[in-house]
Protein backbone atom coordinates (compact mmCIF):
# COMPACT_ATOMS: atom_id res chain seq x y z
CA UNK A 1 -42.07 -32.28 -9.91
CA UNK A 2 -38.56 -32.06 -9.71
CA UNK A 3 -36.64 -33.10 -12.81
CA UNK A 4 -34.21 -35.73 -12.54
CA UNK A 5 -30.24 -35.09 -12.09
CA UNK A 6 -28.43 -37.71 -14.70
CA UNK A 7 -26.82 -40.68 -13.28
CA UNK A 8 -23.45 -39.49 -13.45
CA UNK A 9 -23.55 -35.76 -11.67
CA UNK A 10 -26.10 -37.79 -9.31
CA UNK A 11 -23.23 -40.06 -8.22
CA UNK A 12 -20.60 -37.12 -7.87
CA UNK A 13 -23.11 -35.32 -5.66
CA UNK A 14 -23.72 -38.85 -3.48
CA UNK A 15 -19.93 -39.11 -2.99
CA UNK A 16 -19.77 -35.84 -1.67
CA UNK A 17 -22.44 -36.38 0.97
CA UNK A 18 -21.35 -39.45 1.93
CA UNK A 19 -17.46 -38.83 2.30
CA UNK A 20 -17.81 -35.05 3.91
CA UNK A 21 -18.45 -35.15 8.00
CA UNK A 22 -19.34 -31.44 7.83
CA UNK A 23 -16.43 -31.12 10.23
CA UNK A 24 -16.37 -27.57 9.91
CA UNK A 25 -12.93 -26.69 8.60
CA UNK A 26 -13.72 -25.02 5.67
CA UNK A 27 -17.05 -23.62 6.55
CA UNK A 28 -15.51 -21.71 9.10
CA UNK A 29 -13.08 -20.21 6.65
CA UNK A 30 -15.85 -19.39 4.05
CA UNK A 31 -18.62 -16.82 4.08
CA UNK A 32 -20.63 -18.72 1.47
CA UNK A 33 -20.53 -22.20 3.60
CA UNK A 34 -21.18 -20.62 6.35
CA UNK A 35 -24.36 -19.09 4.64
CA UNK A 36 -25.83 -21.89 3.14
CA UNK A 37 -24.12 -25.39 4.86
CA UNK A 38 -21.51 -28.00 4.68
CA UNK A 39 -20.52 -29.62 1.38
CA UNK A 40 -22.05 -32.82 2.21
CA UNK A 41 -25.01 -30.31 3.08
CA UNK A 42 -25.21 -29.01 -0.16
CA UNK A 43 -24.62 -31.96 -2.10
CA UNK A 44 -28.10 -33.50 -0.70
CA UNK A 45 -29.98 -30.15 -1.27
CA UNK A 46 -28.58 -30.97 -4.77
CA UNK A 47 -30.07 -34.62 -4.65
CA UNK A 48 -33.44 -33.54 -3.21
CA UNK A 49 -33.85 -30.07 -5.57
CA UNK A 50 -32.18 -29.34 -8.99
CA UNK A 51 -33.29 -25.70 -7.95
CA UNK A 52 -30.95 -26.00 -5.27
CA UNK A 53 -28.20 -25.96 -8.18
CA UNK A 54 -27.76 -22.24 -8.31
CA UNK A 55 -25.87 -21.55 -5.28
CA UNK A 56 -23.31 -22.86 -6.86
CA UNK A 57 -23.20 -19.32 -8.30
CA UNK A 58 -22.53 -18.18 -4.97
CA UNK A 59 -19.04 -19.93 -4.19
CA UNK A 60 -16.03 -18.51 -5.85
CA UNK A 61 -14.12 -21.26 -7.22
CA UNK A 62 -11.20 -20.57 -4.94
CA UNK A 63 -10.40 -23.58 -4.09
CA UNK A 64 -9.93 -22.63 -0.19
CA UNK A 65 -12.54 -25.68 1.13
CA UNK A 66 -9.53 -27.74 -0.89
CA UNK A 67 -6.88 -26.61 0.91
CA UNK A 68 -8.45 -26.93 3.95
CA UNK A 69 -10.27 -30.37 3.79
CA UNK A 70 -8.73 -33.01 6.27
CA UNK A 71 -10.09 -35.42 4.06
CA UNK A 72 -8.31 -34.12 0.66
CA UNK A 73 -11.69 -33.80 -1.19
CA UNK A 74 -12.43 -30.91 -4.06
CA UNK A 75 -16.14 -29.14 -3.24
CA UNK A 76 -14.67 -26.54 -5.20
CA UNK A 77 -14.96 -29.45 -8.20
CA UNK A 78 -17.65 -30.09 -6.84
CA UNK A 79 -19.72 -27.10 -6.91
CA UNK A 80 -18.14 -26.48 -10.88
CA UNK A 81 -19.22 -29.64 -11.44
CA UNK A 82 -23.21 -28.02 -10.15
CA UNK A 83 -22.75 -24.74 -12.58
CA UNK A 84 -21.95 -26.94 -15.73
CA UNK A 85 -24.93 -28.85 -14.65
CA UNK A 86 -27.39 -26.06 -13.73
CA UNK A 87 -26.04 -24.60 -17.22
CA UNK A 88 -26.87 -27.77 -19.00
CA UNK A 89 -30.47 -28.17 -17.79
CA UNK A 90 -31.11 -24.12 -18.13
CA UNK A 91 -31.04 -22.75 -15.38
CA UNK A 92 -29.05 -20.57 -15.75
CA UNK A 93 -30.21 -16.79 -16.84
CA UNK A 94 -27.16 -15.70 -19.46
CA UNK A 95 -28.07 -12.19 -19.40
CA UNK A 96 -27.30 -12.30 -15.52
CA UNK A 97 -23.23 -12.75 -16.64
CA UNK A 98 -23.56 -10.93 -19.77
CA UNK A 99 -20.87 -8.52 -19.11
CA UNK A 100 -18.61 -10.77 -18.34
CA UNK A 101 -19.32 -13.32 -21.00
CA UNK A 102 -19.07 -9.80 -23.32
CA UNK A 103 -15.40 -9.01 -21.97
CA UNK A 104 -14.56 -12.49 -23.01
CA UNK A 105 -15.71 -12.31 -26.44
CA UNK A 106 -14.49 -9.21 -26.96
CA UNK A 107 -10.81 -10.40 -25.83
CA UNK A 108 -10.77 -13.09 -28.18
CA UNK A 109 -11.85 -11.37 -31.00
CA UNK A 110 -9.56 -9.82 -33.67
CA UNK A 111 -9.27 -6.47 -32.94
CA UNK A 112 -7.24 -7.59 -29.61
CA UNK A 113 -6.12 -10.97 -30.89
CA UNK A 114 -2.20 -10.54 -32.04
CA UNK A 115 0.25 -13.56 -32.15
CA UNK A 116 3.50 -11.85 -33.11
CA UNK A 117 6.12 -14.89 -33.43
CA UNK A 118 9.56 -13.98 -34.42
CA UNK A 119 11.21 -16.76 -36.80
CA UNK A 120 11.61 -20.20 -34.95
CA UNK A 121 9.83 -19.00 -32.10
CA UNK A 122 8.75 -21.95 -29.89
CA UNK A 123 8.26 -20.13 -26.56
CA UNK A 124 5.78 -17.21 -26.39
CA UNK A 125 4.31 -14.69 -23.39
CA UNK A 126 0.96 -14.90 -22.79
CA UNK A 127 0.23 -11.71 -20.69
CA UNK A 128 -3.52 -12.18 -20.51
CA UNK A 129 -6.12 -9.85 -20.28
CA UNK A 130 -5.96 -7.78 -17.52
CA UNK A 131 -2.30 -7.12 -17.18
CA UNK A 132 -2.50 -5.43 -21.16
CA UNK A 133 -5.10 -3.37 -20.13
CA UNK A 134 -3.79 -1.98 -16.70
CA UNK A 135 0.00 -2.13 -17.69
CA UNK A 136 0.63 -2.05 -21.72
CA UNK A 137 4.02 -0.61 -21.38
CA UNK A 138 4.93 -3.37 -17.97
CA UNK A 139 4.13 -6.35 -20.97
CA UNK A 140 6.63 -4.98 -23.44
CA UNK A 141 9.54 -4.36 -20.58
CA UNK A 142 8.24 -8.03 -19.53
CA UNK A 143 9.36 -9.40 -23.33
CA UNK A 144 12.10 -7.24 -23.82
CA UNK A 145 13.44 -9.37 -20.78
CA UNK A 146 12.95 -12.41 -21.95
CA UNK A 147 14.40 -11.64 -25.23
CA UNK A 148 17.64 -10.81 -23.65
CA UNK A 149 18.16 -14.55 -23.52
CA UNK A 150 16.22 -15.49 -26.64
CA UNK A 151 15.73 -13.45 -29.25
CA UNK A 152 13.08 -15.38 -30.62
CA UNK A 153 10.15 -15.30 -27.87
CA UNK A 154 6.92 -14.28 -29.01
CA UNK A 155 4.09 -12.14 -27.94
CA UNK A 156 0.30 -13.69 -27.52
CA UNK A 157 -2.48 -11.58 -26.94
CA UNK A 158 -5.97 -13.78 -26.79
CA UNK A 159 -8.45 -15.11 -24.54
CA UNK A 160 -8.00 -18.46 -22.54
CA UNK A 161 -11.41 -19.08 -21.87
CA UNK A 162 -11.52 -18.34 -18.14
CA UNK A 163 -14.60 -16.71 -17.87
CA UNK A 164 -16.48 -19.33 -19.75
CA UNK A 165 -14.67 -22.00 -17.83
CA UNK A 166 -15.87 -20.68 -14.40
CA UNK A 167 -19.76 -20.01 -15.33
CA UNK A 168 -19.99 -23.81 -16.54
CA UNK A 169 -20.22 -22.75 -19.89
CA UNK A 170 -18.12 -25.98 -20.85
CA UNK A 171 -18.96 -26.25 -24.63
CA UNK A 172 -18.16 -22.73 -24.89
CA UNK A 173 -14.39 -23.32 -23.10
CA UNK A 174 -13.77 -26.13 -25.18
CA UNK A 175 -14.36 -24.24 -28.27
CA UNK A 176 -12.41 -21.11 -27.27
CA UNK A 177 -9.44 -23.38 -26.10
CA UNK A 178 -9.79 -25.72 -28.97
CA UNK A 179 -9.31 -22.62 -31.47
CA UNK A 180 -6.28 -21.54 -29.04
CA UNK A 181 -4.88 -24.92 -29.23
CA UNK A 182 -4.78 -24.90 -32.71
CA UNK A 183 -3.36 -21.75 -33.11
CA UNK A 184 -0.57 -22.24 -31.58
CA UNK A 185 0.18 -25.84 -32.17
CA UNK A 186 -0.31 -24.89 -35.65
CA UNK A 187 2.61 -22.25 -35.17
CA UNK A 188 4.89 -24.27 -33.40
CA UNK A 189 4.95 -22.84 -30.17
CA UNK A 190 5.51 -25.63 -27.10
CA UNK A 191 6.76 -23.08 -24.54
CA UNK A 192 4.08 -20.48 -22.44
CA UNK A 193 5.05 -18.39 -20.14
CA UNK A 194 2.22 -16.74 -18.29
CA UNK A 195 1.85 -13.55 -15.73
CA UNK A 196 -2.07 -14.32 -14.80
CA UNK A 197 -2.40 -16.94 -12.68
CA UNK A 198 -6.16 -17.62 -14.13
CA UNK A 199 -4.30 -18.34 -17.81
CA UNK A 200 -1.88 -20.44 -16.27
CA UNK A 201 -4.66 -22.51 -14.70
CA UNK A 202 -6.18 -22.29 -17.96
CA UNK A 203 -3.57 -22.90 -20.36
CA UNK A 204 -1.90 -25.85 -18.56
CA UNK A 205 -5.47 -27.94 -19.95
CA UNK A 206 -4.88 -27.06 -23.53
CA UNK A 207 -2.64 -30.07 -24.49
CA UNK A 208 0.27 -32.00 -22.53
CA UNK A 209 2.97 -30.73 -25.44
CA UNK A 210 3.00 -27.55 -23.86
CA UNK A 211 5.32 -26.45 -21.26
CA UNK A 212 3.26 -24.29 -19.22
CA UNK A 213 5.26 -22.08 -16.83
CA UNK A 214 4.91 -18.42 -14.81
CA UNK A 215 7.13 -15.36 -16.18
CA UNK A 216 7.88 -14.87 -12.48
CA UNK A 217 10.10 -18.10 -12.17
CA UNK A 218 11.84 -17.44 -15.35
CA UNK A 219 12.62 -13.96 -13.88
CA UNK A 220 13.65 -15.35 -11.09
CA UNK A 221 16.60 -17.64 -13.11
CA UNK A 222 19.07 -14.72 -13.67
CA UNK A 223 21.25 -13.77 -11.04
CA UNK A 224 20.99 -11.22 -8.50
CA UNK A 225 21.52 -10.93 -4.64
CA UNK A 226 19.09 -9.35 -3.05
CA UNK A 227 21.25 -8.42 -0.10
CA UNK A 228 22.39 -5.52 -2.24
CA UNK A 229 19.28 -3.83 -3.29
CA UNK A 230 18.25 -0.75 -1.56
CA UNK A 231 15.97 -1.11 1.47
CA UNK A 232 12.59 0.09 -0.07
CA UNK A 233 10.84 -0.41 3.28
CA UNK A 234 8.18 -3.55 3.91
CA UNK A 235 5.27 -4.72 1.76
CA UNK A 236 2.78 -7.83 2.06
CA UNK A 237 2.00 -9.89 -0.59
CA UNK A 238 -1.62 -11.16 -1.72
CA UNK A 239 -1.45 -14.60 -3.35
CA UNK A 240 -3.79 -15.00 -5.97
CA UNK A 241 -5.87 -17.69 -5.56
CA UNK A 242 -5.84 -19.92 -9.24
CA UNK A 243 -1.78 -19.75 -7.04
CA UNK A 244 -2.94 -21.30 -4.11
CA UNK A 245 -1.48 -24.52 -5.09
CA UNK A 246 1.39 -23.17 -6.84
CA UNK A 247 4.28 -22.98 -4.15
CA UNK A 248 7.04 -21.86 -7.36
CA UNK A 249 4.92 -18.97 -8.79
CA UNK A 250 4.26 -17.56 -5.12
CA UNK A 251 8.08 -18.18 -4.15
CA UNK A 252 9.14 -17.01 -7.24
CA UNK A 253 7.15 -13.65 -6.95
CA UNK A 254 8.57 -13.46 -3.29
CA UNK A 255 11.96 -13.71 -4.41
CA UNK A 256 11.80 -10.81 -7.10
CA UNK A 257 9.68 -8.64 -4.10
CA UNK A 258 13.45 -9.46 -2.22
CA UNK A 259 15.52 -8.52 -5.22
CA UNK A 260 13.90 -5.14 -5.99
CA UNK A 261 14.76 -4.22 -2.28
CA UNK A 262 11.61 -4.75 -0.45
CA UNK A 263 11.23 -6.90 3.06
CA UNK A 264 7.84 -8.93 3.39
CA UNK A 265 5.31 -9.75 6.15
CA UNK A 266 3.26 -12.05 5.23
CA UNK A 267 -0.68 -11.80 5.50
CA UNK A 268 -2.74 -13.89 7.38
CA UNK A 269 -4.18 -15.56 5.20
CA UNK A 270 -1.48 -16.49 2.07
CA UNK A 271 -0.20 -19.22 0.08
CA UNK A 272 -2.51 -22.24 0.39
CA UNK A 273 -5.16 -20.28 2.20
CA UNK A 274 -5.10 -17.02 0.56
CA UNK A 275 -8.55 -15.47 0.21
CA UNK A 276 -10.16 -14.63 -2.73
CA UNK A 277 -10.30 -10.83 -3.68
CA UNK A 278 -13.81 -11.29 -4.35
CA UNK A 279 -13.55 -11.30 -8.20
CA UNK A 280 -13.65 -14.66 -7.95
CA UNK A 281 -16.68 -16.97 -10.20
CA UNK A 282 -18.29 -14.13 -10.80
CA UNK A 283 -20.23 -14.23 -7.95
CA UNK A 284 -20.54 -10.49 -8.12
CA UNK A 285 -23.38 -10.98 -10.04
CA UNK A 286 -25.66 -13.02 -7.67
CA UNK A 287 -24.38 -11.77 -4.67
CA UNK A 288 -23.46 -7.30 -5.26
CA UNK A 289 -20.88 -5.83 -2.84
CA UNK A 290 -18.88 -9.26 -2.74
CA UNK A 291 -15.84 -7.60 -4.64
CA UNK A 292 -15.89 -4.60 -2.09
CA UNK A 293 -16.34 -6.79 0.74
CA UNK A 294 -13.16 -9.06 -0.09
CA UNK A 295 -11.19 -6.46 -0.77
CA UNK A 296 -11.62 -4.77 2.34
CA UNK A 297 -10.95 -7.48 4.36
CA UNK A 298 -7.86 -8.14 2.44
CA UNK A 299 -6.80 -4.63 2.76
CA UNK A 300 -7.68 -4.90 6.32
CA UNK A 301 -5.56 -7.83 6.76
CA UNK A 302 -2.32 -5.81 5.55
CA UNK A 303 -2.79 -3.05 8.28
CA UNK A 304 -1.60 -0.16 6.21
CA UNK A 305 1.55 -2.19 4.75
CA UNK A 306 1.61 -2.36 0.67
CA UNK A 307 -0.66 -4.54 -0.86
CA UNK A 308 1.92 -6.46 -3.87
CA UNK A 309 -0.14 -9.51 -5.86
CA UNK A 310 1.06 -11.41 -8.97
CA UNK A 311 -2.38 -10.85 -10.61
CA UNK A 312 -3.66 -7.60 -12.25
CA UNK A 313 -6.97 -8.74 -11.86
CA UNK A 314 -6.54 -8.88 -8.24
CA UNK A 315 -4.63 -5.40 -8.21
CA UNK A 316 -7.29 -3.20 -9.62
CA UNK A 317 -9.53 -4.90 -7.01
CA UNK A 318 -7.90 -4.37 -3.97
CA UNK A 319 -6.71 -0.87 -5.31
CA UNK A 320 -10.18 -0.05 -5.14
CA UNK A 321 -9.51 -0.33 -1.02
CA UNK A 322 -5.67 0.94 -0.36
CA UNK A 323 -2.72 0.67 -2.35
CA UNK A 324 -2.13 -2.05 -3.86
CA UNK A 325 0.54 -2.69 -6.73
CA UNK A 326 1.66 -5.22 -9.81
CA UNK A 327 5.07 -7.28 -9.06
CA UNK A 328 5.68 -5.78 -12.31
CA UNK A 329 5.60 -2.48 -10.98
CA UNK A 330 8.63 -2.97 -8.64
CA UNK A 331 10.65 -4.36 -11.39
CA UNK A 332 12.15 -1.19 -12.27
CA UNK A 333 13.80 -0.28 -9.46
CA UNK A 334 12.48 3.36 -9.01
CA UNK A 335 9.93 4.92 -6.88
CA UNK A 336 6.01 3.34 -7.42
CA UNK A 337 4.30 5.53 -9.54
CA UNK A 338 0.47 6.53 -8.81
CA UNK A 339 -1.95 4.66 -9.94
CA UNK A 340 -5.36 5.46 -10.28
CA UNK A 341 -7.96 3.14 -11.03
CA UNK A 342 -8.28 3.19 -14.72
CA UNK A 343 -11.89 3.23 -16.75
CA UNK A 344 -13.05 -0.04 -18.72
CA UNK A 345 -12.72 2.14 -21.72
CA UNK A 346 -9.09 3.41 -20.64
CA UNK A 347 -8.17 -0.47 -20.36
CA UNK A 348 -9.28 -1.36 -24.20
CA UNK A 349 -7.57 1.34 -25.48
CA UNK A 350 -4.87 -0.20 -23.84
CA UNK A 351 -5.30 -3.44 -24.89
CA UNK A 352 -6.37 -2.10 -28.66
CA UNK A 353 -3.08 -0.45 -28.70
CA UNK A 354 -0.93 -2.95 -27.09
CA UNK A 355 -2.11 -5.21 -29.92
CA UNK A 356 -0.90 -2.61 -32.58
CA UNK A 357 2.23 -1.37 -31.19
CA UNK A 358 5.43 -2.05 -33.22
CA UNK A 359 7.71 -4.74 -31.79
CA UNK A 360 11.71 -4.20 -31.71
């Protein structure tokens, strides 16, 4: 016998299947809809079969179906929504996300935890975890910038509960962002300023006394004229997608592109309907050779041009494919250095000295 879906998640999976007309428009878009049906599809197969739950696990929470929905609805809520439920009623095998759930731990925990906060500091940078680990040296250039205009910006290395978030784990993000909450509330800090897009999702739920905000558009406040940068030849930039809905980070990360002398074609598929690099909900682990496939197809998309993205995350991906760089990494104004894909131990070392270095 099938058990029972609580009244509640029952109703948010009737609304769904009564408000979608399958129309098509994001199905056609998206390799998992187009695998396993409509929203409104799914949200019955829900109804009819808890079992059905789990293929939540195969969409990646990019929000794409959102941004393409005639109709303004969320199945990327939606199918959240399903993983916090499947999680809740067990069905969900932990050791199947292990790794990931490990990385998350581990980021949180003490040996990489630092919160270096210079007296009166109210506004820190929150690099995340991927940027540390792929570009230690880009994150202190990145706050030696903004201290040129205050001295008294801090540095915050910890874990905003992404990763937990995204599997459904929601008693385990609430904890982890509780604790972060504290921390910094505790320390007086109102101001973030963020380079991962995931954080920024992230950190904008912690509490409505923060100002949550992307380095990129504070970069961006200084002036400069692009016209007079060298012409560093043409590049196409991948938007993120925890961006999608973020038309200042992506025009903010456009405008420094400009400024460090580089044109831009756009990709197909960018801003609002930027595709996932296949990192994405983890899907990875229910579905192997996602993360290869995206990235291929993103590569693809750029037709030999450089790959430039806002997320580090996204940048080891798709460097896995063709060359593909940091916005960071243009910020210097020299030629790109090579960069080959670094080793998960490489990228804790990183991160375990990033979190001892000495700050000026």
């Amino acid at each position: 016998m099938t058990e029972p879906i609580p009244p509640k998640f029952s109703d948010l999976l009737d609304n769904m299947a009564r408000r979608c007309t399958s129309c098509g428009a994001c199905v056609r878009s998206c390799d998992f809809l187009r695998r396993s049906g409509s929203p409104a599809a799914l949200a019955r197969q829900g109804l009819e079969d808890g079992a059905a739950l789990l293929r939540a696990y195969e969409c990646s929470l990019c929000g794409l179906c959102d941004a393409l929905c005639p109709l303004r609805l969320s199945p990327a809520a939606m199918f959240l929504a399903i993983r916090r439920e499947a999680v809740k009623t067990g069905r969900v095998e932990a050791k199947t996300y292990q790794s990931w759930l490990t990385y998350e731990k581990l980021g949180g925990a003490l040996p990489f935890r630092r919160q270096a906060l210079p007296p009166g500091c109210t506004t820190v940078f929150f690099p995340g975890c991927s940027l540390p680990g792929s570009r230690p040296r880009a994150v202190l250039s990145l706050l030696a910038a903004l201290r040129q205009s205050d001295p008294a910006v801090g540095l915050v290395l910890d874990c905003c509960g992404k990763i937990s978030h995204d599997l459904g784990y929601g008693e385990s993000f609430e904890r982890i962002s509780e604790s972060l909450r504290r921390r910094l509330h505790g320390s007086g800090v109102r101001r973030i300023l963020t380079a991962c897009p995931g954080c920024d999702l992230m950190l904008r739920k912690l509490d409505e006394d923060f100002e949550v905000r992307s380095i990129y558009e504070v970069l961006t406040e200084g002036d400069a004229d692009p016209a007079t940068a060298p012409n560093r030849g043409t590049v196409a930039v991948h938007d993120p997608c925890p961006s999608r809905f973020d038309p200042e980070r992506q025009r903010a990360v456009r405008e420094l592109i400009r400024r460090a002398g580089y044109a831009i074609e756009e990709l197909p598929e960018h801003g609002r309907t930027t595709r996932c690099c296949g990192q994405g909900g983890m899907v990875e682990g229910v579905r192997p050779g996602t993360v290869d496939r995206e990235a291929a197809r993103i590569v693809e998309q750029g037709k030999g041009r450089l790959l430039v993205s806002s997320c580090a995350a996204c940048v080891n991906t798709l460097g896995r494919r063709g060359d593909a760089y940091h916005v960071v990494d243009l910020l210097g104004g020299e030629a790109l250095p090579s960069r080959p894909p670094l080793s998960s131990a490489r990228r804790w070392l990183n991160r375990l000295r990033l979190r001892l270095t000495r700050l000026p």
